[in-house]
PDB file of N, CA and C in Angstrom:
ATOM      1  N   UNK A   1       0.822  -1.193   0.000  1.00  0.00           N
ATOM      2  CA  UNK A   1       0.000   0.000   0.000  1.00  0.00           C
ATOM      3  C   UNK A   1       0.871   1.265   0.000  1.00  0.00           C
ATOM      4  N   UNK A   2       1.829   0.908   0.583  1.00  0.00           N
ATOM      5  CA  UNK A   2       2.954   2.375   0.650  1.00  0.00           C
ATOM      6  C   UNK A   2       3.520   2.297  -0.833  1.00  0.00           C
ATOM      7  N   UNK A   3       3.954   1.712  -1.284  1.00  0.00           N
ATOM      8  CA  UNK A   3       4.636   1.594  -2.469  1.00  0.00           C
ATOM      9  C   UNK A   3       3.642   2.413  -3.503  1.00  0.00           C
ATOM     10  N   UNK A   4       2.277   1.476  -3.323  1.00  0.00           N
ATOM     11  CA  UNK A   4       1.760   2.548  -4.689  1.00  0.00           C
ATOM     12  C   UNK A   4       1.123   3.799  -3.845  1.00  0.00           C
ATOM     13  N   UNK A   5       1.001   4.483  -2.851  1.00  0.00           N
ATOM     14  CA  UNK A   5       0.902   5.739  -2.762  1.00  0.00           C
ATOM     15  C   UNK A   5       2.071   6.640  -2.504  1.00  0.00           C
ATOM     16  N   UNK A   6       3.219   5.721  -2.663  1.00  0.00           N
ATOM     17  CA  UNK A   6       4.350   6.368  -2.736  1.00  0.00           C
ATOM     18  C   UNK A   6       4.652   6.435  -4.606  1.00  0.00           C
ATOM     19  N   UNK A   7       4.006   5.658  -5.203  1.00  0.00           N
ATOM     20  CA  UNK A   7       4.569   5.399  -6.936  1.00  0.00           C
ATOM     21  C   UNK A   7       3.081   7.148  -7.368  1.00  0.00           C
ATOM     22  N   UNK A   8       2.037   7.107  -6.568  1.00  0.00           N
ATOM     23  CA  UNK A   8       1.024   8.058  -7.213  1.00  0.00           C
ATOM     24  C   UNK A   8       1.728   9.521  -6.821  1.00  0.00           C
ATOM     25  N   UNK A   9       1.832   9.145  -5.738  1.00  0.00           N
ATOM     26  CA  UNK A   9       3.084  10.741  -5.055  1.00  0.00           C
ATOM     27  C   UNK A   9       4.321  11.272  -6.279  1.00  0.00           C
ATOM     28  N   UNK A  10       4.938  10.190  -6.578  1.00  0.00           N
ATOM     29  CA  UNK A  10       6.128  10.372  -7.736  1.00  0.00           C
ATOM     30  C   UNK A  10       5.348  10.794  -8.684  1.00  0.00           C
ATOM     31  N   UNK A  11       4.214  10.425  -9.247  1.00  0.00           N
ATOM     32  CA  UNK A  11       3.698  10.376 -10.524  1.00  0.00           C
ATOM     33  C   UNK A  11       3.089  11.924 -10.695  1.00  0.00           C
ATOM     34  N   UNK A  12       2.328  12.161 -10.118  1.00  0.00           N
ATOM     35  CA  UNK A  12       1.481  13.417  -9.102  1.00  0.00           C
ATOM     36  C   UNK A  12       3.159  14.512  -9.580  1.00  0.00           C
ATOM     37  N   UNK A  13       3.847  14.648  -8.484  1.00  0.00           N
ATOM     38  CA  UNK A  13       5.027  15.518  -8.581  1.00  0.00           C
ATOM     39  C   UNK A  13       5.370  15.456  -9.816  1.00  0.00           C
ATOM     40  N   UNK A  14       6.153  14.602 -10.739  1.00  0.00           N
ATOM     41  CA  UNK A  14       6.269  14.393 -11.817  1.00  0.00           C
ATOM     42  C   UNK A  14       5.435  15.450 -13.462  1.00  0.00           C
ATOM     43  N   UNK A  15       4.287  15.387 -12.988  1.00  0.00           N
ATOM     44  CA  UNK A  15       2.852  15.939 -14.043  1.00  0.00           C
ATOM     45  C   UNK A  15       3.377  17.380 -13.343  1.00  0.00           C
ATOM     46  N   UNK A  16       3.320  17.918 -11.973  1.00  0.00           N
ATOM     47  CA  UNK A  16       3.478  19.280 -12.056  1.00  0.00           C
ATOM     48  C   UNK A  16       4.416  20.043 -12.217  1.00  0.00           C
ATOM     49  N   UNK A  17       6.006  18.950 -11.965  1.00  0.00           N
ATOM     50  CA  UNK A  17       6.847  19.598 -12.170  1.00  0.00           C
ATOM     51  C   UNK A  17       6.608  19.872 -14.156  1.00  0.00           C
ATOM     52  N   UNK A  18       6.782  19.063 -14.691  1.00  0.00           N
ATOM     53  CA  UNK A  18       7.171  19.130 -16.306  1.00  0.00           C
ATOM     54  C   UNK A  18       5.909  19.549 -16.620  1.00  0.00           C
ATOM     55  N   UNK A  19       5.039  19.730 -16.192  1.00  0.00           N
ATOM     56  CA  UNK A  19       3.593  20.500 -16.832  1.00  0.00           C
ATOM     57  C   UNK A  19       3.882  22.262 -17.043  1.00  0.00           C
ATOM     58  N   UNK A  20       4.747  22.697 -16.275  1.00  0.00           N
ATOM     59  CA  UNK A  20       5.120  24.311 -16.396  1.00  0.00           C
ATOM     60  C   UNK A  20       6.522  24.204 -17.167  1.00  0.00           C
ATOM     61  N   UNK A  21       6.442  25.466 -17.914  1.00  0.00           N
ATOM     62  CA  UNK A  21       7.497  25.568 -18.459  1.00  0.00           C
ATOM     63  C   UNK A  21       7.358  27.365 -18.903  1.00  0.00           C
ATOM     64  N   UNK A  22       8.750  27.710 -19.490  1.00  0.00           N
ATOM     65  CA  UNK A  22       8.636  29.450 -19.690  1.00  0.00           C
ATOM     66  C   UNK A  22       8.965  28.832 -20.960  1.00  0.00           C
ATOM     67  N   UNK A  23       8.520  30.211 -21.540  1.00  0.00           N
ATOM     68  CA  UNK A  23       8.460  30.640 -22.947  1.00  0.00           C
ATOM     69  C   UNK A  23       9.313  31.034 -23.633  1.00  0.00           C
ATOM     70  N   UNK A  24      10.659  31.116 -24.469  1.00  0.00           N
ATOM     71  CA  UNK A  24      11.432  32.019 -25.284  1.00  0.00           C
ATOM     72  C   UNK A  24      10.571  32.911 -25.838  1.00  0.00           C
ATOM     73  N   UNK A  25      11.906  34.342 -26.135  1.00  0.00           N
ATOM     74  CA  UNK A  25      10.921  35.162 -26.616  1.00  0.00           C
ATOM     75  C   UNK A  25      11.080  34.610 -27.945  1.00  0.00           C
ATOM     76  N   UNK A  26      11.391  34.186 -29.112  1.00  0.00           N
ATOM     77  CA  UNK A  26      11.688  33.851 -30.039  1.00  0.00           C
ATOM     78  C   UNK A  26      10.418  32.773 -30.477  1.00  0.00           C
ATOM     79  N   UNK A  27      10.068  32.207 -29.293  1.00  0.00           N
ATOM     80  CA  UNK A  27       9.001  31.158 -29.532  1.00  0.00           C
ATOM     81  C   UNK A  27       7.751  31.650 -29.861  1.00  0.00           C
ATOM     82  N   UNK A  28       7.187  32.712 -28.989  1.00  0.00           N
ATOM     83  CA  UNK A  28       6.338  33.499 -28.683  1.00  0.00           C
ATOM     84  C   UNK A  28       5.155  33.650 -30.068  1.00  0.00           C
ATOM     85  N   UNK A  29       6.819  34.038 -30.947  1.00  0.00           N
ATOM     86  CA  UNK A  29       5.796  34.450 -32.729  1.00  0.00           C
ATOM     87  C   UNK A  29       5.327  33.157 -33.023  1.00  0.00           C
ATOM     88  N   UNK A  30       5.701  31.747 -32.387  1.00  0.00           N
ATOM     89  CA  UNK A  30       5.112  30.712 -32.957  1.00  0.00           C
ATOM     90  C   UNK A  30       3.526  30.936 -32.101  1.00  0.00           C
ATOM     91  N   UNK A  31       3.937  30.907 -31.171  1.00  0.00           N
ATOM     92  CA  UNK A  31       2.330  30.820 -30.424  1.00  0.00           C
ATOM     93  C   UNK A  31       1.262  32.007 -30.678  1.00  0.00           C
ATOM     94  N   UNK A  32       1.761  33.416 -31.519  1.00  0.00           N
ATOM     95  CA  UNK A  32       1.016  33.997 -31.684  1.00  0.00           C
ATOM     96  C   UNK A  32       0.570  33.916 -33.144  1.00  0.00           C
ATOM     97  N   UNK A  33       0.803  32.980 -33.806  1.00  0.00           N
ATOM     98  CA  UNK A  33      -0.107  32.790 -35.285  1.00  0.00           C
ATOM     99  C   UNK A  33      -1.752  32.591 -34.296  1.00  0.00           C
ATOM    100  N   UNK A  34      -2.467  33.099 -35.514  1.00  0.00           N
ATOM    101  CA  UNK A  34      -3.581  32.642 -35.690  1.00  0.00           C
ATOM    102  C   UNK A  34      -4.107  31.401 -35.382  1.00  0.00           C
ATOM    103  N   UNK A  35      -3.625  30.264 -36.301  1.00  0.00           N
ATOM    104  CA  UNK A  35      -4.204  29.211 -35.579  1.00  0.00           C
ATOM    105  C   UNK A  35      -4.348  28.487 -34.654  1.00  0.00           C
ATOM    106  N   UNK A  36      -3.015  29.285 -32.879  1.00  0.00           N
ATOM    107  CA  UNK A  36      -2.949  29.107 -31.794  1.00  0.00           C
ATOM    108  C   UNK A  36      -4.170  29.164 -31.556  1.00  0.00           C
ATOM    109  N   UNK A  37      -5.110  30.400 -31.613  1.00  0.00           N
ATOM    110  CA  UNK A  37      -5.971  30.766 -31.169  1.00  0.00           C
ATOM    111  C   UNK A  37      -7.008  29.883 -30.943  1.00  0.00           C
ATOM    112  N   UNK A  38      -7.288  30.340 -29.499  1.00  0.00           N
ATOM    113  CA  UNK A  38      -8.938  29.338 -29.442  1.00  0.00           C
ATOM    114  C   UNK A  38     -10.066  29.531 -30.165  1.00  0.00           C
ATOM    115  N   UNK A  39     -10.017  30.542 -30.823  1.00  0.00           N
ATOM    116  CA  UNK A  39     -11.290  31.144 -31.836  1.00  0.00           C
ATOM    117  C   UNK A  39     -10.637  31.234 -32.886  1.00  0.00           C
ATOM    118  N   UNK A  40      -9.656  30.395 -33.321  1.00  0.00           N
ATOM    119  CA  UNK A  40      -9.722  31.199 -34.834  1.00  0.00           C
ATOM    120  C   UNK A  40     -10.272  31.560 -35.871  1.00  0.00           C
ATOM    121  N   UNK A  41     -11.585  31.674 -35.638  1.00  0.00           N
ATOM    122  CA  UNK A  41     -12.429  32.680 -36.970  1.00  0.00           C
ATOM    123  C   UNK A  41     -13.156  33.262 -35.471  1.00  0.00           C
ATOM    124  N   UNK A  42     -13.545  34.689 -35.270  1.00  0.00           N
ATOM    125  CA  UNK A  42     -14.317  34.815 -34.042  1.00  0.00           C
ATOM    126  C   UNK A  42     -15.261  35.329 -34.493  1.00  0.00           C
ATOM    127  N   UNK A  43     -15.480  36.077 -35.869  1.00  0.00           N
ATOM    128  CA  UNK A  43     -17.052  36.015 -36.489  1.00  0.00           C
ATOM    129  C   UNK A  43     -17.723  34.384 -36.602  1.00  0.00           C
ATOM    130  N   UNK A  44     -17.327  33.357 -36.740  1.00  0.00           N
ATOM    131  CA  UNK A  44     -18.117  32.324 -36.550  1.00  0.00           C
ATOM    132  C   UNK A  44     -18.213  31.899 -34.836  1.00  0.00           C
ATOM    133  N   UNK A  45     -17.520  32.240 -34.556  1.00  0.00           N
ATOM    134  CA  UNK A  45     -17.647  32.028 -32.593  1.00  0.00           C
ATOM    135  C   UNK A  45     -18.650  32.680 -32.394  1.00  0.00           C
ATOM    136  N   UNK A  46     -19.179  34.467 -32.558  1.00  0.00           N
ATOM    137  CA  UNK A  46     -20.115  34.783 -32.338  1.00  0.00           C
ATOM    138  C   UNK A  46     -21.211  34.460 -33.211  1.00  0.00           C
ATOM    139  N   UNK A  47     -21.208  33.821 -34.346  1.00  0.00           N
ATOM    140  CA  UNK A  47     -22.302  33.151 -34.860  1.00  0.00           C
ATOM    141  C   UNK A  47     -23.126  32.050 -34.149  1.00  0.00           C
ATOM    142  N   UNK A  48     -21.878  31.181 -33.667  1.00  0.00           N
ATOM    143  CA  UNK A  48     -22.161  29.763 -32.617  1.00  0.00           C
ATOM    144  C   UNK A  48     -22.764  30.276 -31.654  1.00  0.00           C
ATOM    145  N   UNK A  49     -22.559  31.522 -31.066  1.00  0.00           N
ATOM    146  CA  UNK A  49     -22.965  32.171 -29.599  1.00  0.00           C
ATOM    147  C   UNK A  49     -24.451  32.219 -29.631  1.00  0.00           C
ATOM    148  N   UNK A  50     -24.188  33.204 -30.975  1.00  0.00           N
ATOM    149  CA  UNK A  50     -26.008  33.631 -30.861  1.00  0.00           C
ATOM    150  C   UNK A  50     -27.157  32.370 -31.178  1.00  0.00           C
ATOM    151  N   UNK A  51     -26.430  31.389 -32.116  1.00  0.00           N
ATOM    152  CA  UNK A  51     -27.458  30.387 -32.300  1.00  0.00           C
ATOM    153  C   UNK A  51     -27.992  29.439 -31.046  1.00  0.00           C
ATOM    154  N   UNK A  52     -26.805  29.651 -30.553  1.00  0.00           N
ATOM    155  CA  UNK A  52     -26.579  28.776 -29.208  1.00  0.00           C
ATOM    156  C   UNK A  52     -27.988  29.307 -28.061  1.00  0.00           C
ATOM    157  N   UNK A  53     -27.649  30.796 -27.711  1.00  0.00           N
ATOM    158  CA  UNK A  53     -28.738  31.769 -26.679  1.00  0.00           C
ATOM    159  C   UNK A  53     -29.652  31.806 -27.331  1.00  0.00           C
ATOM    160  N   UNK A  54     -30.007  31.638 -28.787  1.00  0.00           N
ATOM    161  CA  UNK A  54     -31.505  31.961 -29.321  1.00  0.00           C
ATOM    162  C   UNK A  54     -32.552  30.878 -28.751  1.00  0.00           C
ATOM    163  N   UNK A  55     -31.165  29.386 -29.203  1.00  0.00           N
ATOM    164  CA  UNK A  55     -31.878  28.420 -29.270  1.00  0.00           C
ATOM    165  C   UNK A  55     -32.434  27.667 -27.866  1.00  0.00           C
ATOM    166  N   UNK A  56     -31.269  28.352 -26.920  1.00  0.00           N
ATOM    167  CA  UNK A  56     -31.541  27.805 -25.512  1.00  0.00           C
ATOM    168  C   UNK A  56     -33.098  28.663 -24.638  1.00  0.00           C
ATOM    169  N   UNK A  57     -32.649  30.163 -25.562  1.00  0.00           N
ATOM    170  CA  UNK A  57     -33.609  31.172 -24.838  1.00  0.00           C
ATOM    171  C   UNK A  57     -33.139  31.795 -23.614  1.00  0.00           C
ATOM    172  N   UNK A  58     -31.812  32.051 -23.751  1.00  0.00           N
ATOM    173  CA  UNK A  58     -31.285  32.294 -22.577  1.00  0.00           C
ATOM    174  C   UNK A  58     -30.223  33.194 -23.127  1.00  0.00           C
ATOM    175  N   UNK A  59     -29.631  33.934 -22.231  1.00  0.00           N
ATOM    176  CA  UNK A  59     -28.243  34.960 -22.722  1.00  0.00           C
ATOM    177  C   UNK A  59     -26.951  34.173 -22.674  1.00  0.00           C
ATOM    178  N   UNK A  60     -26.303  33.336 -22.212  1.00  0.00           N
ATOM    179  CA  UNK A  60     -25.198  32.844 -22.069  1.00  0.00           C
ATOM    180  C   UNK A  60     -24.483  33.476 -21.625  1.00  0.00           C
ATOM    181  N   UNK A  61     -24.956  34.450 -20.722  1.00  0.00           N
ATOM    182  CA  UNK A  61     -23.042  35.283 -19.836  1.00  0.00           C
ATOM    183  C   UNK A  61     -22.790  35.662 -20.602  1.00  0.00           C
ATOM    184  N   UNK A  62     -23.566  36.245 -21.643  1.00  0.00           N
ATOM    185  CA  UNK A  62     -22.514  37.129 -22.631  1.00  0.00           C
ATOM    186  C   UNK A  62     -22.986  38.483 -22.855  1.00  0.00           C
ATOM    187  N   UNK A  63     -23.617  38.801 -22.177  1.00  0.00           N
ATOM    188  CA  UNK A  63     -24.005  40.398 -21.796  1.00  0.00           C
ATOM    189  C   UNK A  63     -25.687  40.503 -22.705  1.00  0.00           C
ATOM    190  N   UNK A  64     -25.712  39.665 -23.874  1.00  0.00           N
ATOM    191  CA  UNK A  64     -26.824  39.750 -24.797  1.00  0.00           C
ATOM    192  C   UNK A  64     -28.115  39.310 -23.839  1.00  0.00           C
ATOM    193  N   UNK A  65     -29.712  40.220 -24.039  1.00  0.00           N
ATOM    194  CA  UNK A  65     -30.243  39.625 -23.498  1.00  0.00           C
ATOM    195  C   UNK A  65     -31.832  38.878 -24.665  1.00  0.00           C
ATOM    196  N   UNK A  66     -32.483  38.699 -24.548  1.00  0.00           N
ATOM    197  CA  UNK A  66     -33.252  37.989 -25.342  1.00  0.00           C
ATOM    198  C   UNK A  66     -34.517  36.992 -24.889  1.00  0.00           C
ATOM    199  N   UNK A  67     -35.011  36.159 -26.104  1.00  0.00           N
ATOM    200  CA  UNK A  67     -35.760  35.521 -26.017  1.00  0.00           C
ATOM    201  C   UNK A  67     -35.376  34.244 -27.053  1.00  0.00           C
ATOM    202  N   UNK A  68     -35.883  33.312 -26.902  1.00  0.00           N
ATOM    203  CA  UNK A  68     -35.895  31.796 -27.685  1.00  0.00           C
ATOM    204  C   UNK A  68     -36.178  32.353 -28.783  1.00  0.00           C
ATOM    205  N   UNK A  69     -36.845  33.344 -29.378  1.00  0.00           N
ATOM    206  CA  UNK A  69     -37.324  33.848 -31.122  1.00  0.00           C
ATOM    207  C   UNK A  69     -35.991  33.497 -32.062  1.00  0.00           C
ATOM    208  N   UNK A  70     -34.785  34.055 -31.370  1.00  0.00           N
ATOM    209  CA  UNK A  70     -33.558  34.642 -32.240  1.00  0.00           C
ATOM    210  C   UNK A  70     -34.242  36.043 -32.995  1.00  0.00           C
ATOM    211  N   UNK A  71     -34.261  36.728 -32.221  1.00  0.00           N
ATOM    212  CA  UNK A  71     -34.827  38.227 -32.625  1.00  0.00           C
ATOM    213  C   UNK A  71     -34.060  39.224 -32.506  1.00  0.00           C
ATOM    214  N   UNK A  72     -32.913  38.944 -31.676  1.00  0.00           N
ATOM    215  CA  UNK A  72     -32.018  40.043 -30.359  1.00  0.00           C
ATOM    216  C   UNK A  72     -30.928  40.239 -31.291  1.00  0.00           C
TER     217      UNK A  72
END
């Protein structure tokens, strides 16, 4: 029983040490293309949004307020 909550302890430490890391600045221009992005088209993100709140009838936390019509 010690062994494997001593092997999940290693494993555990392990994930947080190598899970962080810094950035070069040189790298940076890689991560700032476009297709990093979590939205990369964000006129279709807010397309998804609104179909999304029309269809639920609800605002989604997104400041829009409305009705189920898709009128707003």
């Amino acid at each position: 029983m010690k062994s494997l909550l001593r092997g999940l302890v290693v494993i555990t430490l392990c994930l947080f040490v190598f899970s962080c890391s810094s950035v070069n600045p040189w790298e940076r221009g890689i991560l700032a293309k476009p297709e990093m992005a979590w939205e990369p088209d964000p006129l279709v993100g807010q397309l998804q949004e609104h179909v999304y709140f029309s269809k639920e009838g609800s605002s989604g936390g997104y400041g829009a307020g409305g009705g189920g019509c898709g009128c707003n």
